[in-house]
PDB file of N, CA and C in Angstrom:
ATOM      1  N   UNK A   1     129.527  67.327  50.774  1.00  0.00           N
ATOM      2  CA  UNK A   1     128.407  66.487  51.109  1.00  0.00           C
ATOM      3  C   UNK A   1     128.950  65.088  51.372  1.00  0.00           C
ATOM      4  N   UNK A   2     128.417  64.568  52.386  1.00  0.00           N
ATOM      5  CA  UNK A   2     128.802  62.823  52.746  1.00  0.00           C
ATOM      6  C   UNK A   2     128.102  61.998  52.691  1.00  0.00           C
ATOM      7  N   UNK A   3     128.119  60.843  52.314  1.00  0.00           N
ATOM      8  CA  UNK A   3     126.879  59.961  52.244  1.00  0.00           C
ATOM      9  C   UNK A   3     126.832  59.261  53.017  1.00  0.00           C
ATOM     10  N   UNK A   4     125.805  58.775  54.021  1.00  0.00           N
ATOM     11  CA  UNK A   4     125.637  58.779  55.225  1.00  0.00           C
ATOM     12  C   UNK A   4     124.888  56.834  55.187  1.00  0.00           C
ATOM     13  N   UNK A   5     125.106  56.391  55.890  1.00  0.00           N
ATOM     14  CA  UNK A   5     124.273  55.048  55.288  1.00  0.00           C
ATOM     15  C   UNK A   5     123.525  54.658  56.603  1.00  0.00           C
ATOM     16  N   UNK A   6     122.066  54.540  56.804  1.00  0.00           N
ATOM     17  CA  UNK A   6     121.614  54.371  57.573  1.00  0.00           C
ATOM     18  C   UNK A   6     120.560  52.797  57.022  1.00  0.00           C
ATOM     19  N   UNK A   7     120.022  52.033  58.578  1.00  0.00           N
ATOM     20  CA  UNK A   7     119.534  51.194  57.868  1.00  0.00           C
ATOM     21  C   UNK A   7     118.169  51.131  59.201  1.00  0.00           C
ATOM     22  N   UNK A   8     117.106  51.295  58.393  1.00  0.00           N
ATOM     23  CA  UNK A   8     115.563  51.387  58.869  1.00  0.00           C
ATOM     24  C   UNK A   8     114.687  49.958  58.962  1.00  0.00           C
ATOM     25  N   UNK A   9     115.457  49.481  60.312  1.00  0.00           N
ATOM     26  CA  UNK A   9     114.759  48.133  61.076  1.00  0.00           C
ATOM     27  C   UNK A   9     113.590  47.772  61.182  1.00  0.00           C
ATOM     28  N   UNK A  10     112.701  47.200  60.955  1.00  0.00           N
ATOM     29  CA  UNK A  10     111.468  46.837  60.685  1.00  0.00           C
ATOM     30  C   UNK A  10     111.127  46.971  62.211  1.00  0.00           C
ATOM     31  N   UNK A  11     111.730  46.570  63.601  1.00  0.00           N
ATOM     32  CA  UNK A  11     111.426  46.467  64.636  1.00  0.00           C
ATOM     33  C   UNK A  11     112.272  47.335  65.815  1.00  0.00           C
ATOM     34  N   UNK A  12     113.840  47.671  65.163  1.00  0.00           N
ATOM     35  CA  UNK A  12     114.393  48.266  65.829  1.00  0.00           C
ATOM     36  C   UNK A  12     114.629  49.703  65.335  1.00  0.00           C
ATOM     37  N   UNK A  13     114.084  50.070  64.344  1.00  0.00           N
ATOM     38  CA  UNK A  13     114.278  51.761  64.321  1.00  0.00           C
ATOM     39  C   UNK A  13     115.144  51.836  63.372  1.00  0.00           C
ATOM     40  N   UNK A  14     115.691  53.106  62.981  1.00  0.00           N
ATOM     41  CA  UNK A  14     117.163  53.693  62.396  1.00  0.00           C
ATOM     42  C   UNK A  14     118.370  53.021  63.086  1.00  0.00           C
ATOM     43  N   UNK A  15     119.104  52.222  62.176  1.00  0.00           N
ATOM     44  CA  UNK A  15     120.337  52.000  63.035  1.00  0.00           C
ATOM     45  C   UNK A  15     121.367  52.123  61.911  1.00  0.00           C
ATOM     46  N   UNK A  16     122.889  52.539  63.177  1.00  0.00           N
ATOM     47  CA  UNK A  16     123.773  53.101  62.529  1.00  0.00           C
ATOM     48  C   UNK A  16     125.027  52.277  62.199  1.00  0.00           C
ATOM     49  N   UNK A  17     125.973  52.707  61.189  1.00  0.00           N
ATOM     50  CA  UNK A  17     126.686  51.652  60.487  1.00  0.00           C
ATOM     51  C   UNK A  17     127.563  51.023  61.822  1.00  0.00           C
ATOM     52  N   UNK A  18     127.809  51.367  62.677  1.00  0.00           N
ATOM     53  CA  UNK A  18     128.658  50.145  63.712  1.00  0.00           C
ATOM     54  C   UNK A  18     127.764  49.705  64.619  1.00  0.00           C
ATOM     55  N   UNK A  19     126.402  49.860  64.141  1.00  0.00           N
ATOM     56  CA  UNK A  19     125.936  48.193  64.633  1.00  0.00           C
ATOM     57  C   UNK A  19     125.183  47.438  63.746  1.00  0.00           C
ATOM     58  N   UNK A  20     125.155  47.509  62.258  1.00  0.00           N
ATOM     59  CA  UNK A  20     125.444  46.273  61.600  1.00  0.00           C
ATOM     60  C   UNK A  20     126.033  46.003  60.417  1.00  0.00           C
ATOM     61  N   UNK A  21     127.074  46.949  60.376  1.00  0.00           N
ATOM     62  CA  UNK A  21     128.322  46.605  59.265  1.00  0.00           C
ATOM     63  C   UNK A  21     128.679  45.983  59.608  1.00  0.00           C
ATOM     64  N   UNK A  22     129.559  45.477  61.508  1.00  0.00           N
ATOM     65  CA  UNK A  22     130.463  44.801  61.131  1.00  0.00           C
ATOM     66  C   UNK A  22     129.366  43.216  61.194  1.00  0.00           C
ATOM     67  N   UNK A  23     128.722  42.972  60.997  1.00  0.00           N
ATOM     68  CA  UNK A  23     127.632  42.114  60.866  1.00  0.00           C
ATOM     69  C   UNK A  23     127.979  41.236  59.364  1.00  0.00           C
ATOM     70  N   UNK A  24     127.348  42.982  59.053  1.00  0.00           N
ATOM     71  CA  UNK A  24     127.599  42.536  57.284  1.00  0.00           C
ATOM     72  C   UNK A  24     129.055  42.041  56.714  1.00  0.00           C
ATOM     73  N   UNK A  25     129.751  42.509  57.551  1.00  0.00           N
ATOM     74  CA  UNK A  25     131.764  43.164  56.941  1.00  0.00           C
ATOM     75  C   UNK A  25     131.721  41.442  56.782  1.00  0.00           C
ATOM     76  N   UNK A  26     131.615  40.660  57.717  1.00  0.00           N
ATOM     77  CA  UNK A  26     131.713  38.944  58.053  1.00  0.00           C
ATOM     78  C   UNK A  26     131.356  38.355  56.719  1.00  0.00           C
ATOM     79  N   UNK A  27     130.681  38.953  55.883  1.00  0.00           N
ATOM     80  CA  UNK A  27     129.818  37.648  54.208  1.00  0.00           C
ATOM     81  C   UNK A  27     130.692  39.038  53.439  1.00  0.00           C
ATOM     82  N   UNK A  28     129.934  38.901  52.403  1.00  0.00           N
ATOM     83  CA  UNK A  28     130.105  38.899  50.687  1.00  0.00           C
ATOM     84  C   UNK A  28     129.258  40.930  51.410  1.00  0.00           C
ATOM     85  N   UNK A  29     128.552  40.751  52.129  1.00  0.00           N
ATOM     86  CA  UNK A  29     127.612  42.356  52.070  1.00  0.00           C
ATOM     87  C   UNK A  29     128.130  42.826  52.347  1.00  0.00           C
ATOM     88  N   UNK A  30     128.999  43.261  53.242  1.00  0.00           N
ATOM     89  CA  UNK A  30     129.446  44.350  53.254  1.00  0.00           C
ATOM     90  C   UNK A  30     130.658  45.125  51.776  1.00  0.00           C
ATOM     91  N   UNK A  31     130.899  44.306  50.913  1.00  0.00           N
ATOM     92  CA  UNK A  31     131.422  44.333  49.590  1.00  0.00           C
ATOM     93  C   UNK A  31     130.204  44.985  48.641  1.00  0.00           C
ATOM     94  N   UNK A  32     128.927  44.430  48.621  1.00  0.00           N
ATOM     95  CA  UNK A  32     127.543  44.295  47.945  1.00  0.00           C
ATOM     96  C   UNK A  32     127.277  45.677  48.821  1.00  0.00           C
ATOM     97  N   UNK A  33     127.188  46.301  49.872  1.00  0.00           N
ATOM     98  CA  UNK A  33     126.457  47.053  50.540  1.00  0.00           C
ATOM     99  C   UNK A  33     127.439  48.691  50.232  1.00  0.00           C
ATOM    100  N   UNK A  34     128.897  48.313  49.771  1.00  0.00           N
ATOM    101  CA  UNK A  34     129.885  49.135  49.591  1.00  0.00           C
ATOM    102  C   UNK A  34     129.121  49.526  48.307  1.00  0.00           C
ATOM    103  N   UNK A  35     129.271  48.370  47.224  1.00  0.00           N
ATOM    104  CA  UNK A  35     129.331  49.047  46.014  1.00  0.00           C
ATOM    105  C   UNK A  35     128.109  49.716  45.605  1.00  0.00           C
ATOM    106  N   UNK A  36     126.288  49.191  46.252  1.00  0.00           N
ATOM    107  CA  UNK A  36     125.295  50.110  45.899  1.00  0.00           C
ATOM    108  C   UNK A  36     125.326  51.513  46.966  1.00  0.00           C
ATOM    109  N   UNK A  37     125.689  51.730  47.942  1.00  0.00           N
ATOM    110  CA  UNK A  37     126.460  53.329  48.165  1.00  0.00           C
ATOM    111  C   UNK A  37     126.763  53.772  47.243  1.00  0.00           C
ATOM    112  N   UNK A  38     128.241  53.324  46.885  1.00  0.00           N
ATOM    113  CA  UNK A  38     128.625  54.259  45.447  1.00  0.00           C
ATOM    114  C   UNK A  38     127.848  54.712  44.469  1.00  0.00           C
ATOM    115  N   UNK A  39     127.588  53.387  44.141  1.00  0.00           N
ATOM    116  CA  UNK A  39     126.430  53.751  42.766  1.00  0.00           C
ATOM    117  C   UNK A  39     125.405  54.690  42.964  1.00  0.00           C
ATOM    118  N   UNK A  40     124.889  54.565  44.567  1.00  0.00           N
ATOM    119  CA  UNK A  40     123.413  55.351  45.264  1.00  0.00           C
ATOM    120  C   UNK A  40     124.199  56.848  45.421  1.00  0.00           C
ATOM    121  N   UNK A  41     125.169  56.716  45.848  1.00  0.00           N
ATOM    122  CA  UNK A  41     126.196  58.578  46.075  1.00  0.00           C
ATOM    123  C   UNK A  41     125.824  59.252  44.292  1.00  0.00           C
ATOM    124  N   UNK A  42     126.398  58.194  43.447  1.00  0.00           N
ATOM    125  CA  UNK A  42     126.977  58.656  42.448  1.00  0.00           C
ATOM    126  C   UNK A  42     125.274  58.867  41.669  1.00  0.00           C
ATOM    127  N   UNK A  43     124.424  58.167  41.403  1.00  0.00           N
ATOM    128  CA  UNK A  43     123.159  58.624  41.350  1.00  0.00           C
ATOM    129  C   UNK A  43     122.585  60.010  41.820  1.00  0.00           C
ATOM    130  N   UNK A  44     122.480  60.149  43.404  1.00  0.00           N
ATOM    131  CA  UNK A  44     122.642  61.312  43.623  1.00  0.00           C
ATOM    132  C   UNK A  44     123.553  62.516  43.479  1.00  0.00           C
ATOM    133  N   UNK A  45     124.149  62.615  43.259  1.00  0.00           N
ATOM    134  CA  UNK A  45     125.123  63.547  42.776  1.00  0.00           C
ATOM    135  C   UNK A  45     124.357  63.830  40.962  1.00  0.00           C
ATOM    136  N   UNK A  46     124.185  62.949  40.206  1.00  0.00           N
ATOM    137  CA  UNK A  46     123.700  63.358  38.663  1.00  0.00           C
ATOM    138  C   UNK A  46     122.301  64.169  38.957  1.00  0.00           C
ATOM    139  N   UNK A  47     121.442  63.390  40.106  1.00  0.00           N
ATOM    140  CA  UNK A  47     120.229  63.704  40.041  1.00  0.00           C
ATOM    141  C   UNK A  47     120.160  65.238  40.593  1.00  0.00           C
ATOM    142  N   UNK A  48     120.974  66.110  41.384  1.00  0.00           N
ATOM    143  CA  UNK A  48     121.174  67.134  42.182  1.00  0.00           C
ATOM    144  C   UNK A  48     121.748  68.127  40.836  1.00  0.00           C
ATOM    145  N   UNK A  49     122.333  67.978  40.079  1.00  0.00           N
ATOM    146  CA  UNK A  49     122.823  68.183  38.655  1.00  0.00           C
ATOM    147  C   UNK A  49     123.609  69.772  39.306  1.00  0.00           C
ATOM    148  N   UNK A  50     124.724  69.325  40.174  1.00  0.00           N
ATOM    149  CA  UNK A  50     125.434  70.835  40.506  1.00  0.00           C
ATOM    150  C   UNK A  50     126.861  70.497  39.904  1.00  0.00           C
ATOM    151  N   UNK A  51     126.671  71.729  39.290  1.00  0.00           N
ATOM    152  CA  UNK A  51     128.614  71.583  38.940  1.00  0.00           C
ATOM    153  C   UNK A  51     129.667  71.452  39.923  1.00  0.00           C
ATOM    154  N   UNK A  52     129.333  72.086  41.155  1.00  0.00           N
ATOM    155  CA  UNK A  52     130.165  71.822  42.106  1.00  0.00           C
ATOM    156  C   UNK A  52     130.206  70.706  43.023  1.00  0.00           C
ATOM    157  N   UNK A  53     129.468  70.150  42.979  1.00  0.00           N
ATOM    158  CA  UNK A  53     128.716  69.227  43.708  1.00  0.00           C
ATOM    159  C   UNK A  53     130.195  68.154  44.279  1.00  0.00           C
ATOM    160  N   UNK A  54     130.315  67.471  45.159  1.00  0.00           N
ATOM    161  CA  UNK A  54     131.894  66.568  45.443  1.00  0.00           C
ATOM    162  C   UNK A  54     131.173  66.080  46.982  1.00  0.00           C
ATOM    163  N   UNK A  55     130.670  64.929  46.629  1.00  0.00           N
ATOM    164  CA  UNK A  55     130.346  63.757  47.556  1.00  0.00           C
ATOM    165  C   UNK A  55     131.164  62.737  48.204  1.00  0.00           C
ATOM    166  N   UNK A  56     131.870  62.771  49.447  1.00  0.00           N
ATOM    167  CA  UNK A  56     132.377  62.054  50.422  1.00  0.00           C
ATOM    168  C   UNK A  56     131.847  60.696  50.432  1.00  0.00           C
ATOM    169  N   UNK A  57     132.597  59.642  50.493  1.00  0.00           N
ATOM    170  CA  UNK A  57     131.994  58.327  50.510  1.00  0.00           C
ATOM    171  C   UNK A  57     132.673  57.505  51.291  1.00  0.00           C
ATOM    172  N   UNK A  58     132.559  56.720  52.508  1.00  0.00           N
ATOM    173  CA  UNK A  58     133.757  55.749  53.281  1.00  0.00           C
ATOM    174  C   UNK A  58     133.660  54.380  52.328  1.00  0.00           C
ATOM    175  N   UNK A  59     134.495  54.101  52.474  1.00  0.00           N
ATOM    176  CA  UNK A  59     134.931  52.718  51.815  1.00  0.00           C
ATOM    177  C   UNK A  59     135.282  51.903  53.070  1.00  0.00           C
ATOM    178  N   UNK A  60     134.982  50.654  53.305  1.00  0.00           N
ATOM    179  CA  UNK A  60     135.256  49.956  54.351  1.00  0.00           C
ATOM    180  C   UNK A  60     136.642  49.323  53.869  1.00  0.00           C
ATOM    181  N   UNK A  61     137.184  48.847  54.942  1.00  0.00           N
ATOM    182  CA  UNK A  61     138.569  47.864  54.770  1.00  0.00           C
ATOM    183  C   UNK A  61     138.139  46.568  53.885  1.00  0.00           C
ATOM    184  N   UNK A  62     136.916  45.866  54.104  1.00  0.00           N
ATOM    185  CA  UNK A  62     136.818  45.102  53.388  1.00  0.00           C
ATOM    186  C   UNK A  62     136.885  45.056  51.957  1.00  0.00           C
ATOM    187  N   UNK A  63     135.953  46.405  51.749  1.00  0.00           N
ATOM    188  CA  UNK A  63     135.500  46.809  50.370  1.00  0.00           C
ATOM    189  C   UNK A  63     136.841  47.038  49.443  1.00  0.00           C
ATOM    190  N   UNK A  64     138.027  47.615  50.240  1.00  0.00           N
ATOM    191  CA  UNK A  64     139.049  48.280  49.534  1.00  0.00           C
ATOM    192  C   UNK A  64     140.385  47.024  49.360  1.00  0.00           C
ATOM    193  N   UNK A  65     139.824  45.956  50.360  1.00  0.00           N
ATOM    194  CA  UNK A  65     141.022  44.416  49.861  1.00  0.00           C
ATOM    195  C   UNK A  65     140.484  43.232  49.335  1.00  0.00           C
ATOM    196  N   UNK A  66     139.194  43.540  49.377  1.00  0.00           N
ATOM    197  CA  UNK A  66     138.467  42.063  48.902  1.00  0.00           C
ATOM    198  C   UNK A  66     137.810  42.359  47.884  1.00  0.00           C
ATOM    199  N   UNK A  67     137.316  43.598  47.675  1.00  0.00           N
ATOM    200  CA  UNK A  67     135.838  44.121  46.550  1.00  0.00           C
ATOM    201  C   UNK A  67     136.671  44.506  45.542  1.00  0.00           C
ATOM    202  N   UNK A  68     136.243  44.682  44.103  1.00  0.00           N
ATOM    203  CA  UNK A  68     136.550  45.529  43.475  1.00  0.00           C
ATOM    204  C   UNK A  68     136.369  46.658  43.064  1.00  0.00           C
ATOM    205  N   UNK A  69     136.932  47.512  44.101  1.00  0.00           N
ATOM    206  CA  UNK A  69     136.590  49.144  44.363  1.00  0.00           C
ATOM    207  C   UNK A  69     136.865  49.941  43.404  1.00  0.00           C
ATOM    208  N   UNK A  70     137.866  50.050  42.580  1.00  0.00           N
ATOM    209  CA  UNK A  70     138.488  50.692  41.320  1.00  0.00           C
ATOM    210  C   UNK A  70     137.465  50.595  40.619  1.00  0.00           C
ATOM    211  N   UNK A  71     136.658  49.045  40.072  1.00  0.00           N
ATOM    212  CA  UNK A  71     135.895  49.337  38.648  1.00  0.00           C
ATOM    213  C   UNK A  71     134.496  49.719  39.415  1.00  0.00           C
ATOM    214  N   UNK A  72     134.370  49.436  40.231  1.00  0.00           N
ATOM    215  CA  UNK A  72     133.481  49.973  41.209  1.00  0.00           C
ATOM    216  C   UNK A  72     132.803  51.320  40.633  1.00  0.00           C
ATOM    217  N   UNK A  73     133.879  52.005  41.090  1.00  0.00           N
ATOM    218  CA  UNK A  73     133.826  53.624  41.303  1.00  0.00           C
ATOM    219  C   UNK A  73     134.303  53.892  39.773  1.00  0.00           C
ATOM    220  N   UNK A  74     134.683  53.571  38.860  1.00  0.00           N
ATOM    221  CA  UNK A  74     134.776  53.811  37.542  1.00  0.00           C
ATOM    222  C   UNK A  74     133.134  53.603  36.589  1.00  0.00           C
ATOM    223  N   UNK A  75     132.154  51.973  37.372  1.00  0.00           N
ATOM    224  CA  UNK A  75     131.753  52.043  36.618  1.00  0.00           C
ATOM    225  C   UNK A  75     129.956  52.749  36.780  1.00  0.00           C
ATOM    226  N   UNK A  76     130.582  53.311  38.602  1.00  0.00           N
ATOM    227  CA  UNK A  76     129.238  54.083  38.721  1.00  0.00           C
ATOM    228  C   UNK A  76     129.517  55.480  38.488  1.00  0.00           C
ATOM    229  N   UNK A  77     130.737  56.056  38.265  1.00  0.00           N
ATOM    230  CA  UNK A  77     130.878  57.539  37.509  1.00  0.00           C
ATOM    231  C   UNK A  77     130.076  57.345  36.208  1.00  0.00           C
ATOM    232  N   UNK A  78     130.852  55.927  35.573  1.00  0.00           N
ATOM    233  CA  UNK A  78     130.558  56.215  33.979  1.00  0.00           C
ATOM    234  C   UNK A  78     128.923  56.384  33.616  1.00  0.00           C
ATOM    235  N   UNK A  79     128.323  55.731  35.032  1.00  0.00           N
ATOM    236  CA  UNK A  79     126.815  54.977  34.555  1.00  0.00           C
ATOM    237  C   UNK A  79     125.944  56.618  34.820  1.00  0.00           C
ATOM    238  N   UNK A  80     126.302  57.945  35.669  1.00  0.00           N
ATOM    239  CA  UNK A  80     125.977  58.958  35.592  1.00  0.00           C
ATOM    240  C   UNK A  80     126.763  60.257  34.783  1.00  0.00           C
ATOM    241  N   UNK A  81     127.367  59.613  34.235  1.00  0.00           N
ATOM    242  CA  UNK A  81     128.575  60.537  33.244  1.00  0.00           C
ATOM    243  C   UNK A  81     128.704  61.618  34.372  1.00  0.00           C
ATOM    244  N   UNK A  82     129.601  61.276  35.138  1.00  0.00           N
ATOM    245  CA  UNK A  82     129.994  62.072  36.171  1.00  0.00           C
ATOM    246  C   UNK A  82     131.627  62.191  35.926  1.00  0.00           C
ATOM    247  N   UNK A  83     132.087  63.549  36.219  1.00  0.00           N
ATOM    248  CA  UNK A  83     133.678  63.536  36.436  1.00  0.00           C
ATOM    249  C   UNK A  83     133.881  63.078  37.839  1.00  0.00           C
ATOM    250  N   UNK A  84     135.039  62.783  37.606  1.00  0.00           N
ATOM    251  CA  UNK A  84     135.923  62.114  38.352  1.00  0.00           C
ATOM    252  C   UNK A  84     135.943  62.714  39.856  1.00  0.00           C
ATOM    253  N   UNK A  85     136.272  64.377  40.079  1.00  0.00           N
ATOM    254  CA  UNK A  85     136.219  64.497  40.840  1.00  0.00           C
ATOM    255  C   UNK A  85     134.858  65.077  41.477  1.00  0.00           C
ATOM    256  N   UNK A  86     133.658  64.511  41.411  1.00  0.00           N
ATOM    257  CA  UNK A  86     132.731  64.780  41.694  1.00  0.00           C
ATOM    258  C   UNK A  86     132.584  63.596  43.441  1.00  0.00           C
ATOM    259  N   UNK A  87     133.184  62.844  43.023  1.00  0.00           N
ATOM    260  CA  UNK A  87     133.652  61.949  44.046  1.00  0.00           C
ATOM    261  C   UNK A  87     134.417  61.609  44.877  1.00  0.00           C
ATOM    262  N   UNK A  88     134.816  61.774  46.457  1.00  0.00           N
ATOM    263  CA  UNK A  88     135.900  61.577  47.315  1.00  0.00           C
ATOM    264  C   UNK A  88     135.632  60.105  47.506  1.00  0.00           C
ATOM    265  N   UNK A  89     136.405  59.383  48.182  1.00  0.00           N
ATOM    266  CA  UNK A  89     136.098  58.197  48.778  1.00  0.00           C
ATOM    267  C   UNK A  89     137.419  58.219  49.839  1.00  0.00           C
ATOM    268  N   UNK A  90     137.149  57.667  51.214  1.00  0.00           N
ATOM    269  CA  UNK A  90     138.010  57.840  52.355  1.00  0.00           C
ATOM    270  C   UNK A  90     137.989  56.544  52.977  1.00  0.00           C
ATOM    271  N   UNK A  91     138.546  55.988  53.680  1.00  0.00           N
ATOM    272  CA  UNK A  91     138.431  55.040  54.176  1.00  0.00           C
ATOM    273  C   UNK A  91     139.877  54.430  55.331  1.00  0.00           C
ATOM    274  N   UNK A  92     139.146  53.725  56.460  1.00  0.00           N
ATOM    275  CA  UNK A  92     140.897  53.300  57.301  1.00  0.00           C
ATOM    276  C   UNK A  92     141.249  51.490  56.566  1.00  0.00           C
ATOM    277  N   UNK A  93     142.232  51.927  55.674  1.00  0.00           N
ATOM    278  CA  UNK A  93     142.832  50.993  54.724  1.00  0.00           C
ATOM    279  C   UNK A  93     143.962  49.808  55.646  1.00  0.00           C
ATOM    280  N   UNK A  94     144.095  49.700  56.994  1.00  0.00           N
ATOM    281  CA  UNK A  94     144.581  49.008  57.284  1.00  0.00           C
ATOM    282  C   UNK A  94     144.850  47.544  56.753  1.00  0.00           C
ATOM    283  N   UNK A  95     146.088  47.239  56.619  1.00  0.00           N
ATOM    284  CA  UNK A  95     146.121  45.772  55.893  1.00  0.00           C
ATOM    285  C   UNK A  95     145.338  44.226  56.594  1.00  0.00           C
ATOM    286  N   UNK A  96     144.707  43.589  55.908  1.00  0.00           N
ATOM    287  CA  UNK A  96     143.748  42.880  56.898  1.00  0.00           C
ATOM    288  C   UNK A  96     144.852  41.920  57.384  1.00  0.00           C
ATOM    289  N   UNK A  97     144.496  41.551  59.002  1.00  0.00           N
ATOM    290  CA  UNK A  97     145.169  40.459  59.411  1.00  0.00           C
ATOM    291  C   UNK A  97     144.258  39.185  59.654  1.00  0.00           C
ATOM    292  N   UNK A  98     144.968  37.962  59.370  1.00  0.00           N
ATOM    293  CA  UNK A  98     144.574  36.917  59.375  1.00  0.00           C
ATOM    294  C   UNK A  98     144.083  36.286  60.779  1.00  0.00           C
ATOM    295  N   UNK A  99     143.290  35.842  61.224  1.00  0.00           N
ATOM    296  CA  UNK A  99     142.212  35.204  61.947  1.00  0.00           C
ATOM    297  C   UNK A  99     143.304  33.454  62.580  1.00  0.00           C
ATOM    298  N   UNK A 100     143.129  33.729  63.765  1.00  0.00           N
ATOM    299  CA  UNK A 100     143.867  32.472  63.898  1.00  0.00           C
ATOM    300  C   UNK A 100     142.547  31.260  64.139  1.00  0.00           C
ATOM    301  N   UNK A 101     142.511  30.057  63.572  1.00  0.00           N
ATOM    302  CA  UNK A 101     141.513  29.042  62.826  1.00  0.00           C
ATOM    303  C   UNK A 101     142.350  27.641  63.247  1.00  0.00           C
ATOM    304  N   UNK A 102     141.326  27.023  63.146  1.00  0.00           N
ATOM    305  CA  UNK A 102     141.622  25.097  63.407  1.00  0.00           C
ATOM    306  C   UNK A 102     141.818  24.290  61.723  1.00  0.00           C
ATOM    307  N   UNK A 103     141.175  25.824  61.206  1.00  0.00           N
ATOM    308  CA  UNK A 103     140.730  24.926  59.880  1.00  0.00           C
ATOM    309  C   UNK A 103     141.821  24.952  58.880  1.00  0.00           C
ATOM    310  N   UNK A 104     142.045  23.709  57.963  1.00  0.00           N
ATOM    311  CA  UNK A 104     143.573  23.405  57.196  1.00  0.00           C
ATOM    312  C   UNK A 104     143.619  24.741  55.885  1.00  0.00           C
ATOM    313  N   UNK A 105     144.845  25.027  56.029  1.00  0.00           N
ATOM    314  CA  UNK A 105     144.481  26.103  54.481  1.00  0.00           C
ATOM    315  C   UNK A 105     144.715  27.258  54.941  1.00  0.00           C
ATOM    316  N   UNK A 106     144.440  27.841  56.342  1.00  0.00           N
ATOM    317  CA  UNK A 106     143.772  29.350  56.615  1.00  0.00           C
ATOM    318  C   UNK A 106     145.017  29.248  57.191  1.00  0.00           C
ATOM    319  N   UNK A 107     145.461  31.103  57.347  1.00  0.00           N
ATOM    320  CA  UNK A 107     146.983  31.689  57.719  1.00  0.00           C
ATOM    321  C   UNK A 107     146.081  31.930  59.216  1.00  0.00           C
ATOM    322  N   UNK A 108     147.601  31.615  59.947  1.00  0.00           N
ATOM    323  CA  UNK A 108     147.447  32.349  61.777  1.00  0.00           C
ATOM    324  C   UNK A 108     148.483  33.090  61.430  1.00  0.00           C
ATOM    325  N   UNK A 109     147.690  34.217  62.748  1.00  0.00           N
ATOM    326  CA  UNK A 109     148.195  35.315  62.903  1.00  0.00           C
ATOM    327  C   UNK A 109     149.844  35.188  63.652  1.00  0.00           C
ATOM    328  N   UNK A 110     150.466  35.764  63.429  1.00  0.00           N
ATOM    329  CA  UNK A 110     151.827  36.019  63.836  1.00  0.00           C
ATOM    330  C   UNK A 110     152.186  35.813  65.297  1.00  0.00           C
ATOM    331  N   UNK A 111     152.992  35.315  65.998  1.00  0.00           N
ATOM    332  CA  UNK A 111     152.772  35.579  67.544  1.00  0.00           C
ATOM    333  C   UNK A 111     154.229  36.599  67.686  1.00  0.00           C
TER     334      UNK A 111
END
């Protein structure tokens, strides 16, 4: 089973995660939008109450270098006393590259 994240527009309908994750990916939400998935996967999964049960979850790049994904996913198993492997999580982990900027402080990208 995969958990699927859809988001129900007040004006534009059902819309799907690449057109407004990377929206979100830009602030703090897409970190915030990672971790209630989990918790919402891992909820469902207790509430379905199957022994076999093993729910697929993407993790964004952001979620997996900026968020804290580990206690994350530790502390929404613990919050449904779920085993461990009741949960996959997948994700393209590419290392983030830096943004070339005017502003003092911030890394440019490599030429």
């Amino acid at each position: 089973v995969e958990a699927l994240l859809r988001w129900r527009h007040p004006t534009r309908g059902l819309l799907v995660p690449p057109v407004f994750l990377p929206i979100a990916e830009e602030s703090d939400l897409g970190v915030k939008i990672g971790t209630w998935v989990l918790r919402t996967a891992c909820h469902q999964i207790a509430a379905w109450q199957h022994p076999a049960m093993r729910m697929s979850v993407n993790v964004s790049n952001r979620q997996f270098w900026h968020g804290n994904l580990i206690e994350d996913v530790v502390e929404s198993l613990t919050a449904e006393n779920l085993d461990p492997s009741s949960l996959a999580w997948s994700g393209n982990w590419a290392a983030p590259t830096a943004r070339a900027t005017s502003s003092p402080g911030r890394s440019r990208p490599a030429n």
